[in-house]
PDB file of N, CA and C in Angstrom:
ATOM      1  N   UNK A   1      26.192 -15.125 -13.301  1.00  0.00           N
ATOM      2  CA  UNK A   1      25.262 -14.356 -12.530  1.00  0.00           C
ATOM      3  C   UNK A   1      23.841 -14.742 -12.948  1.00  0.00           C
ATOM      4  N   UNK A   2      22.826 -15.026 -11.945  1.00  0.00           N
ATOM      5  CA  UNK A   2      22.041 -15.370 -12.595  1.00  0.00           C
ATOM      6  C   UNK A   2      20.755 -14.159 -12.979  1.00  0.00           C
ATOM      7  N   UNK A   3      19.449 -14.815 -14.152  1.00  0.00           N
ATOM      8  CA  UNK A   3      18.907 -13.944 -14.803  1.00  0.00           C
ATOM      9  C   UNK A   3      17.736 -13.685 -14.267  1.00  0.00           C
ATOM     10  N   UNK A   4      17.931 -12.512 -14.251  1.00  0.00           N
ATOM     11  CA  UNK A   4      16.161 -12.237 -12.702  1.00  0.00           C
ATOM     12  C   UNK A   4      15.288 -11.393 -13.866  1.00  0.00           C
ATOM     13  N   UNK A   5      13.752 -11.618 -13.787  1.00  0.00           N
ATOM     14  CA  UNK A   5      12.984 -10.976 -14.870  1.00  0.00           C
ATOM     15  C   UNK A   5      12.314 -10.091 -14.044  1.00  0.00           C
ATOM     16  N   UNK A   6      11.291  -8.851 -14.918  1.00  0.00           N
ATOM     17  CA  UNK A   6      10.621  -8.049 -13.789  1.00  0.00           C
ATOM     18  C   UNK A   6       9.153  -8.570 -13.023  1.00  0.00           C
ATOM     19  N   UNK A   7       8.956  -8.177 -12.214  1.00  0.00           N
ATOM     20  CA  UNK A   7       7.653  -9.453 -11.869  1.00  0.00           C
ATOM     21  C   UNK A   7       6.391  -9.432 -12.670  1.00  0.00           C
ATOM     22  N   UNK A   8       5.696 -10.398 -12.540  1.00  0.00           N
ATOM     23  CA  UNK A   8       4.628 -10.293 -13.132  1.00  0.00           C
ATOM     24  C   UNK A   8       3.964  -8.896 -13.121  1.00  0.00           C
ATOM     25  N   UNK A   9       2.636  -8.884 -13.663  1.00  0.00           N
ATOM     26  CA  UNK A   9       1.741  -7.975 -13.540  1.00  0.00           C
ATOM     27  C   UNK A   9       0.358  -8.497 -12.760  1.00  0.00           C
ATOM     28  N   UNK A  10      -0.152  -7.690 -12.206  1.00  0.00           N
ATOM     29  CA  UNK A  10      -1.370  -7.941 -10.975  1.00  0.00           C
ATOM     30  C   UNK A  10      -2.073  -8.296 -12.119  1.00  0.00           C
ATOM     31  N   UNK A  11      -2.889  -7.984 -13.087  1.00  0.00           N
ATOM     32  CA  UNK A  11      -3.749  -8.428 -13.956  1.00  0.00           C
ATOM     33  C   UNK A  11      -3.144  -9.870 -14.497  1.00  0.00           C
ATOM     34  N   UNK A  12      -2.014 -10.160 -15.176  1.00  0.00           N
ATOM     35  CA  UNK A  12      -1.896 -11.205 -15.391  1.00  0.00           C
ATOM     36  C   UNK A  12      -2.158 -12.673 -14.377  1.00  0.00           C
ATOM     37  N   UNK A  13      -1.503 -12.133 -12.972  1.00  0.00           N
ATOM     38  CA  UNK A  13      -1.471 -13.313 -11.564  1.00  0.00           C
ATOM     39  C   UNK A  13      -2.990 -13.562 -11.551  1.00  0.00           C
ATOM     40  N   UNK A  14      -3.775 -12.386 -11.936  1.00  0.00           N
ATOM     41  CA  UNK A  14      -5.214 -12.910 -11.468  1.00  0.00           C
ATOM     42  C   UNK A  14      -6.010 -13.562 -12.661  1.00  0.00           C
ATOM     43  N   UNK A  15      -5.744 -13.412 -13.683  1.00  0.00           N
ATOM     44  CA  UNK A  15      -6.151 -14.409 -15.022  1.00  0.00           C
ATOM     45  C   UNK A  15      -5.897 -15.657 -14.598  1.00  0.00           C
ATOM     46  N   UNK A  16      -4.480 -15.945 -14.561  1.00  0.00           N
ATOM     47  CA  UNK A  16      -4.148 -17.144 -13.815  1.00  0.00           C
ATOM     48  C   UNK A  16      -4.660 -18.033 -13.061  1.00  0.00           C
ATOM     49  N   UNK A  17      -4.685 -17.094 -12.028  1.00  0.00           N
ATOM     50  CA  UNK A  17      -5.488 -17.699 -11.022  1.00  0.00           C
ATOM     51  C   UNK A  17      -7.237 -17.757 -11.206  1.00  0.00           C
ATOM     52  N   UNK A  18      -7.992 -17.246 -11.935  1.00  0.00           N
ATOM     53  CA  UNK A  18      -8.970 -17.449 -12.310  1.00  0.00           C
ATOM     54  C   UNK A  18      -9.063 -18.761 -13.117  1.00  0.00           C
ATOM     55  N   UNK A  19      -8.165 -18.780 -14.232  1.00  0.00           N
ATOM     56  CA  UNK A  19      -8.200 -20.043 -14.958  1.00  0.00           C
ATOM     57  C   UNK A  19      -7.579 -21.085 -13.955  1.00  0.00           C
ATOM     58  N   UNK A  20      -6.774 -21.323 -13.011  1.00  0.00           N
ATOM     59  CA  UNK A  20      -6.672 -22.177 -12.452  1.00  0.00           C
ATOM     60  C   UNK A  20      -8.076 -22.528 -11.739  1.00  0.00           C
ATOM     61  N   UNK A  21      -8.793 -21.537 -10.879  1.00  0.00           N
ATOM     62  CA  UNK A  21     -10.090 -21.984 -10.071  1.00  0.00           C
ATOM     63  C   UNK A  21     -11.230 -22.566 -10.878  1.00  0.00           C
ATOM     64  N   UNK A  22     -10.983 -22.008 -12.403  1.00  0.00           N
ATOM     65  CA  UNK A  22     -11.795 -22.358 -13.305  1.00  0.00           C
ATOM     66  C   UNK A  22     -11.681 -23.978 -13.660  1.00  0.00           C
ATOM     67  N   UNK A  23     -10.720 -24.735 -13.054  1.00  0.00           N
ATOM     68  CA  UNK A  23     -10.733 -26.388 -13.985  1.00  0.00           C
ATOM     69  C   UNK A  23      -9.456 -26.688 -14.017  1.00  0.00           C
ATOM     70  N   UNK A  24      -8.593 -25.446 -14.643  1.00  0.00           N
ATOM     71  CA  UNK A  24      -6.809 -25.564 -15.307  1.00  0.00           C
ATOM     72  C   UNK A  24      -6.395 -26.363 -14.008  1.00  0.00           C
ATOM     73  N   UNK A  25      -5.458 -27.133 -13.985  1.00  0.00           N
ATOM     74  CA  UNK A  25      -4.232 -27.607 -13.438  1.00  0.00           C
ATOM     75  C   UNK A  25      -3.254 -26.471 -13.430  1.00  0.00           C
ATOM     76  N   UNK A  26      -2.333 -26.105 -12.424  1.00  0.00           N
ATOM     77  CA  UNK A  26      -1.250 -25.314 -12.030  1.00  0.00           C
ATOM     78  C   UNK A  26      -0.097 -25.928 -13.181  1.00  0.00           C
ATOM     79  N   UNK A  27       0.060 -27.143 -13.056  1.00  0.00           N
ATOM     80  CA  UNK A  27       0.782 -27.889 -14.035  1.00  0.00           C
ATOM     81  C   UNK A  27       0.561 -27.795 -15.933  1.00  0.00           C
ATOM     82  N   UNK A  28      -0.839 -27.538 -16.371  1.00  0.00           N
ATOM     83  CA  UNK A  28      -1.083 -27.405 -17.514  1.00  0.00           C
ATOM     84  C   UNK A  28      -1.052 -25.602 -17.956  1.00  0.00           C
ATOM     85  N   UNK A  29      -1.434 -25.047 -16.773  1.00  0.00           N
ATOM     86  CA  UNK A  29      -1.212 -23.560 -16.735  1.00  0.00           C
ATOM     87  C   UNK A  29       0.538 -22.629 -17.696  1.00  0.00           C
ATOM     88  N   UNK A  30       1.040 -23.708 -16.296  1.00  0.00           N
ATOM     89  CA  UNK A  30       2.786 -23.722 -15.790  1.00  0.00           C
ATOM     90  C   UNK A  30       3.145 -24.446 -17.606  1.00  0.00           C
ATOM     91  N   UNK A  31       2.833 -25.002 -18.538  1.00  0.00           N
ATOM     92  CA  UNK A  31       3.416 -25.618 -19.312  1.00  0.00           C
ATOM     93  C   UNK A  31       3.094 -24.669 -20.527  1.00  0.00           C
ATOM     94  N   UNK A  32       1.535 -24.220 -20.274  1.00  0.00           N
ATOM     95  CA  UNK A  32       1.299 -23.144 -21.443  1.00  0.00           C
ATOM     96  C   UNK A  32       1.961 -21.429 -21.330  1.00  0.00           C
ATOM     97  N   UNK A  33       1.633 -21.078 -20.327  1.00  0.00           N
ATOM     98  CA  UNK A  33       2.336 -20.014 -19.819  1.00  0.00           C
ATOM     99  C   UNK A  33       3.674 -19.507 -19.227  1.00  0.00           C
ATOM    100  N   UNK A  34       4.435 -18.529 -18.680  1.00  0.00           N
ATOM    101  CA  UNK A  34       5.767 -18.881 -18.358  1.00  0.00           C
ATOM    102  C   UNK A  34       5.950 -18.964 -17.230  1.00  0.00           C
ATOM    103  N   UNK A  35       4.772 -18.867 -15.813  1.00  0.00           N
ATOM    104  CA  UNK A  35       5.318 -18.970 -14.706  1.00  0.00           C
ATOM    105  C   UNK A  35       5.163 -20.775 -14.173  1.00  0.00           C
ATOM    106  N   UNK A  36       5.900 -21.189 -13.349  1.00  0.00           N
ATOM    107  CA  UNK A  36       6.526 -22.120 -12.442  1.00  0.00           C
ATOM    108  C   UNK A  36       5.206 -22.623 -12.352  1.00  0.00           C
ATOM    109  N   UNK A  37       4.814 -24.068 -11.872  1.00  0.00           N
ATOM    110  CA  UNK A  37       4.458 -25.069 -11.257  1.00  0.00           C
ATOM    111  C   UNK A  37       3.898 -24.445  -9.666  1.00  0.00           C
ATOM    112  N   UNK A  38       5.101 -24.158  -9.020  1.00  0.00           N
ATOM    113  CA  UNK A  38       4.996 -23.058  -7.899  1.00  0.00           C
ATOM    114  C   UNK A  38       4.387 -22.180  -7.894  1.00  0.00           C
ATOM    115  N   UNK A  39       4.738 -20.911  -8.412  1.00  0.00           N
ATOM    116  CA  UNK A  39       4.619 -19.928  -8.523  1.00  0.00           C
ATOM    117  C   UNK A  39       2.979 -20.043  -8.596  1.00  0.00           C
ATOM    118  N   UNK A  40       2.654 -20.755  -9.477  1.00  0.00           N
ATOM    119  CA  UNK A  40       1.309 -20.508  -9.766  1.00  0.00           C
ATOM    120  C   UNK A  40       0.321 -21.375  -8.407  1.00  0.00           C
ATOM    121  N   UNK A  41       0.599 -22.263  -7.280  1.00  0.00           N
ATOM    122  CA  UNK A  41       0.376 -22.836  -6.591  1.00  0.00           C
ATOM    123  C   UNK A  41       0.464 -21.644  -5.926  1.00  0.00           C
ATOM    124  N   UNK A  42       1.546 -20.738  -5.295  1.00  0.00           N
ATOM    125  CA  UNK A  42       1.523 -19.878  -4.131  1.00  0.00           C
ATOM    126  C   UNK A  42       0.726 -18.365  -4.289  1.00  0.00           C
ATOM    127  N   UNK A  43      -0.139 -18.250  -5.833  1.00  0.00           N
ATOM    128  CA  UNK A  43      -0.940 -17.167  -6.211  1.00  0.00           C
ATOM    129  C   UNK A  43      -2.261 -17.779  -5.945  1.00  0.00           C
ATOM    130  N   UNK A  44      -2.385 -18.968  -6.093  1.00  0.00           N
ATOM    131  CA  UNK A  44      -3.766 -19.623  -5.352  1.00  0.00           C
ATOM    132  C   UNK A  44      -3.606 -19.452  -4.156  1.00  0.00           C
ATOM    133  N   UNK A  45      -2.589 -19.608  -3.047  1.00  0.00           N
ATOM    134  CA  UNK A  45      -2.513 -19.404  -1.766  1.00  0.00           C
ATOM    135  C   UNK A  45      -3.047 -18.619  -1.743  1.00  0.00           C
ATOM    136  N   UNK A  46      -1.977 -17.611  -2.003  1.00  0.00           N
ATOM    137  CA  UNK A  46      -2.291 -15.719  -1.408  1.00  0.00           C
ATOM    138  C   UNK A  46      -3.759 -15.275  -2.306  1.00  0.00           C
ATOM    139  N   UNK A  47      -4.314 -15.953  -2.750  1.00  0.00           N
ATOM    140  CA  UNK A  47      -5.969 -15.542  -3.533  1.00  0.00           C
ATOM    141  C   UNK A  47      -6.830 -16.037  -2.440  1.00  0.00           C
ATOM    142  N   UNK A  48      -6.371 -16.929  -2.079  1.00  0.00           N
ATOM    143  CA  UNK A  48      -6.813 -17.870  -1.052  1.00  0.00           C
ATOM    144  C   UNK A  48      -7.554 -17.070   0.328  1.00  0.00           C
ATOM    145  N   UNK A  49      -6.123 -16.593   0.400  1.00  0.00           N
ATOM    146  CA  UNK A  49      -6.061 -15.653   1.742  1.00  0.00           C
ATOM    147  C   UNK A  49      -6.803 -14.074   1.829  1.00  0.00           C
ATOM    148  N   UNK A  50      -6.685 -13.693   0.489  1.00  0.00           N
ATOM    149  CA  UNK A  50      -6.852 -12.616   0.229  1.00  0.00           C
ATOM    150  C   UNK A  50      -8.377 -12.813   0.573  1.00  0.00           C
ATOM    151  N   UNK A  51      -9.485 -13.438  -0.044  1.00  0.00           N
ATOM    152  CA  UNK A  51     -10.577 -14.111  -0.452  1.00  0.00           C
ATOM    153  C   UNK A  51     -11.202 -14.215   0.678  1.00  0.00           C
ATOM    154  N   UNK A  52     -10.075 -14.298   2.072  1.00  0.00           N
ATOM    155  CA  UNK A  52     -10.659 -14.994   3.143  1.00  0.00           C
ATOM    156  C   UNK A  52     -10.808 -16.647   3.107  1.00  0.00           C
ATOM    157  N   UNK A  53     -11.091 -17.160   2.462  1.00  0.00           N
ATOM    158  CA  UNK A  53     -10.917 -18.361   2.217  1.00  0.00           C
ATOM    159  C   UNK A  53      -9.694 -19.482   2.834  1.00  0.00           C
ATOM    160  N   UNK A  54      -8.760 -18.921   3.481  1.00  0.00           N
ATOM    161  CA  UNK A  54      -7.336 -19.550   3.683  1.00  0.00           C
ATOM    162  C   UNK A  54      -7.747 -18.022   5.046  1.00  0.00           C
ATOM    163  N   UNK A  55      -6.901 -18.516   6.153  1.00  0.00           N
ATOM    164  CA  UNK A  55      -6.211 -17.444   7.516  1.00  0.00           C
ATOM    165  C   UNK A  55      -5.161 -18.095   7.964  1.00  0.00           C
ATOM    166  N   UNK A  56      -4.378 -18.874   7.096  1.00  0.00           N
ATOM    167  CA  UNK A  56      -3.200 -19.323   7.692  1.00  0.00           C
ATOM    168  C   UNK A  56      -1.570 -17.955   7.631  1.00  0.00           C
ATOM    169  N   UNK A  57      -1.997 -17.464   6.975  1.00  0.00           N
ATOM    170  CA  UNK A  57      -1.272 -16.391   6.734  1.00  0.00           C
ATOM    171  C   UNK A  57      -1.405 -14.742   6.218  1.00  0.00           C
ATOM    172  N   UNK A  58      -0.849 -13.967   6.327  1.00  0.00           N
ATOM    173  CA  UNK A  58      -1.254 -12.477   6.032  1.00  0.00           C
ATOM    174  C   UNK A  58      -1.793 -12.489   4.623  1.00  0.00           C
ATOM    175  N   UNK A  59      -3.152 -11.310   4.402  1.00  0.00           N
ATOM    176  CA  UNK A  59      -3.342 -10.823   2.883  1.00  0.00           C
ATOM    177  C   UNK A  59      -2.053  -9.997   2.063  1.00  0.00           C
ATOM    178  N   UNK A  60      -2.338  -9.975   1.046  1.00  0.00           N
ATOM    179  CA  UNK A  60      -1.593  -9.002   0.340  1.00  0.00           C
ATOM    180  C   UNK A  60      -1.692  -7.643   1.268  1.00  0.00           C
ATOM    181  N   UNK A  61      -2.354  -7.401   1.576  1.00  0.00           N
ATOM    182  CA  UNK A  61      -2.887  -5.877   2.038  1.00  0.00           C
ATOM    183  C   UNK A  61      -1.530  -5.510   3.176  1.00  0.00           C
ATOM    184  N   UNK A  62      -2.209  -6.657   4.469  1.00  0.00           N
ATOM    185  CA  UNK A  62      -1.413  -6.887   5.501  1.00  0.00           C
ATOM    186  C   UNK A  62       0.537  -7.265   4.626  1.00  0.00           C
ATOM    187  N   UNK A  63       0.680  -7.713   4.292  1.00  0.00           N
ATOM    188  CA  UNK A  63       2.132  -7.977   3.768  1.00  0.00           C
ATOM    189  C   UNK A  63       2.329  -6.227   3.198  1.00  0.00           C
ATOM    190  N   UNK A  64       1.515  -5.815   2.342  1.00  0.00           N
ATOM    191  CA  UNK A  64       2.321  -4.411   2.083  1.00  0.00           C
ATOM    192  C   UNK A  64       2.540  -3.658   3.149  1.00  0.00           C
ATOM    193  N   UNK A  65       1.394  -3.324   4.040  1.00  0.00           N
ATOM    194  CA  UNK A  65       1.580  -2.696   5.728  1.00  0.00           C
ATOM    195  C   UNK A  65       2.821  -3.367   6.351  1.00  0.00           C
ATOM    196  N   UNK A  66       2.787  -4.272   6.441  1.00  0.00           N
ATOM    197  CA  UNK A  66       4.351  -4.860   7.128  1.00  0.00           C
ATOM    198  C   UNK A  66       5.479  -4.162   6.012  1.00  0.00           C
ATOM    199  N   UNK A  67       5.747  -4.574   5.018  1.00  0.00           N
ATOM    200  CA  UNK A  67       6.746  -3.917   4.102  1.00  0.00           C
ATOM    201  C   UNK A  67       6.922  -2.180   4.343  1.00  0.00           C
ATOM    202  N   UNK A  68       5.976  -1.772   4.211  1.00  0.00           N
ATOM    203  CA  UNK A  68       5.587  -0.163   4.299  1.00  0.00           C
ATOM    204  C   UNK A  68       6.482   0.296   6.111  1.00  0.00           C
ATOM    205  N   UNK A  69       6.001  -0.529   7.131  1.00  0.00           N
ATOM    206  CA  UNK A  69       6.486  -0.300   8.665  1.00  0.00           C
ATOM    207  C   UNK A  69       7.953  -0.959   8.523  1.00  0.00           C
ATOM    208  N   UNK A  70       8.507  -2.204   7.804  1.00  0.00           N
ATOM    209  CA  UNK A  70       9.761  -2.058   7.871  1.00  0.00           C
ATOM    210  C   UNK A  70      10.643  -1.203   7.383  1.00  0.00           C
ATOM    211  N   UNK A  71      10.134  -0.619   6.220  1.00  0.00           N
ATOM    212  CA  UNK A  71      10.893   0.437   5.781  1.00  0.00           C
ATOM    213  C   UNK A  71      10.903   1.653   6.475  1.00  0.00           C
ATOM    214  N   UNK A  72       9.753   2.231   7.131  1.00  0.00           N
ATOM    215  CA  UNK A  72       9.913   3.524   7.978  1.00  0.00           C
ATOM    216  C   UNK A  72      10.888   2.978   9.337  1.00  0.00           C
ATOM    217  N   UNK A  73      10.650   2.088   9.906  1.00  0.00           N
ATOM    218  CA  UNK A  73      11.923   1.499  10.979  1.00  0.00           C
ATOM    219  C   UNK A  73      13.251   1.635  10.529  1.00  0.00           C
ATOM    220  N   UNK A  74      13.567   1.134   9.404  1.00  0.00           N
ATOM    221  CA  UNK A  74      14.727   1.139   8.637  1.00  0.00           C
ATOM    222  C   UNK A  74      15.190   2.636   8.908  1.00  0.00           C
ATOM    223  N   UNK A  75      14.403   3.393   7.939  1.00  0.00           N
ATOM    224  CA  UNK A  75      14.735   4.673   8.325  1.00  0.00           C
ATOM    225  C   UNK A  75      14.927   5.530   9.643  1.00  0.00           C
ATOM    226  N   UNK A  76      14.143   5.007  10.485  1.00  0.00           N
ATOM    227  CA  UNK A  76      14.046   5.167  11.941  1.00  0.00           C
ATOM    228  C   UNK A  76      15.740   5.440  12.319  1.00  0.00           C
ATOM    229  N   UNK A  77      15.728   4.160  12.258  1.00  0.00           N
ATOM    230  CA  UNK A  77      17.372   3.506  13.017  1.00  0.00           C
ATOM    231  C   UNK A  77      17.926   4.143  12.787  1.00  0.00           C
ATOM    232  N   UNK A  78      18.474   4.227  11.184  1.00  0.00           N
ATOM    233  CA  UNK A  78      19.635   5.038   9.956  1.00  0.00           C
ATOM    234  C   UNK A  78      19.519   6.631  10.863  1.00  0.00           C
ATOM    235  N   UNK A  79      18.442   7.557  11.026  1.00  0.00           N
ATOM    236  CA  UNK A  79      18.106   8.854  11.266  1.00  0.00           C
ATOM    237  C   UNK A  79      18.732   8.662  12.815  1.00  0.00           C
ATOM    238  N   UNK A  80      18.440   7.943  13.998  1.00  0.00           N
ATOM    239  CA  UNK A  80      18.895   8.048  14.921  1.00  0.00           C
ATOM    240  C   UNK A  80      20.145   8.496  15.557  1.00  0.00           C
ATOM    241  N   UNK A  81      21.139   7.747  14.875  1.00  0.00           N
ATOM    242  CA  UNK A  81      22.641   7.980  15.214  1.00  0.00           C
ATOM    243  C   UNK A  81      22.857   9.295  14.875  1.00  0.00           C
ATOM    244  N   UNK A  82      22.214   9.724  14.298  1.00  0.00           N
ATOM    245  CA  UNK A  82      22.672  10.672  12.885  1.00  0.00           C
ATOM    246  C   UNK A  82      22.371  12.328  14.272  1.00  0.00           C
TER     247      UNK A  82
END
């Protein structure tokens, strides 16, 4: 089975990502610290976006509002039959 950890912390993703905008490589980041190569590439995205800087995809903000409306739908449905 495999081993799932709890997620980061918002203060930590944004150190990160500060020291990455600061000079760091994602790669030298990723070797000192414990998150991914990735991981640390797709927190520049979504900083990106957040920032305005990037509109290829939703902010954090917008992604929790979507999360927040799928779950009241969810419930929607479930309550209906009922």
């Amino acid at each position: 089975m495999p081993r799932t950890r709890p997620p980061y912390l918002q203060k930590f993703r944004e150190q990160i990502v500060e020291l990455a905008r600061n000079g760091c490589s994602p790669k030298e980041l990723a070797e000192e610290f414990e998150p991914t190569e990735t991981i640390i590439r797709n927190w520049l995205k979504q900083g990106d976006q957040d920032d305005g800087i990037r509109s290829d995809g939703p902010t954090t903000e917008e992604k929790e509002e979507i999360r927040q409306l799928r779950k009241k739908l969810r419930k929607l449905r479930q309550e209906r039959p009922i």
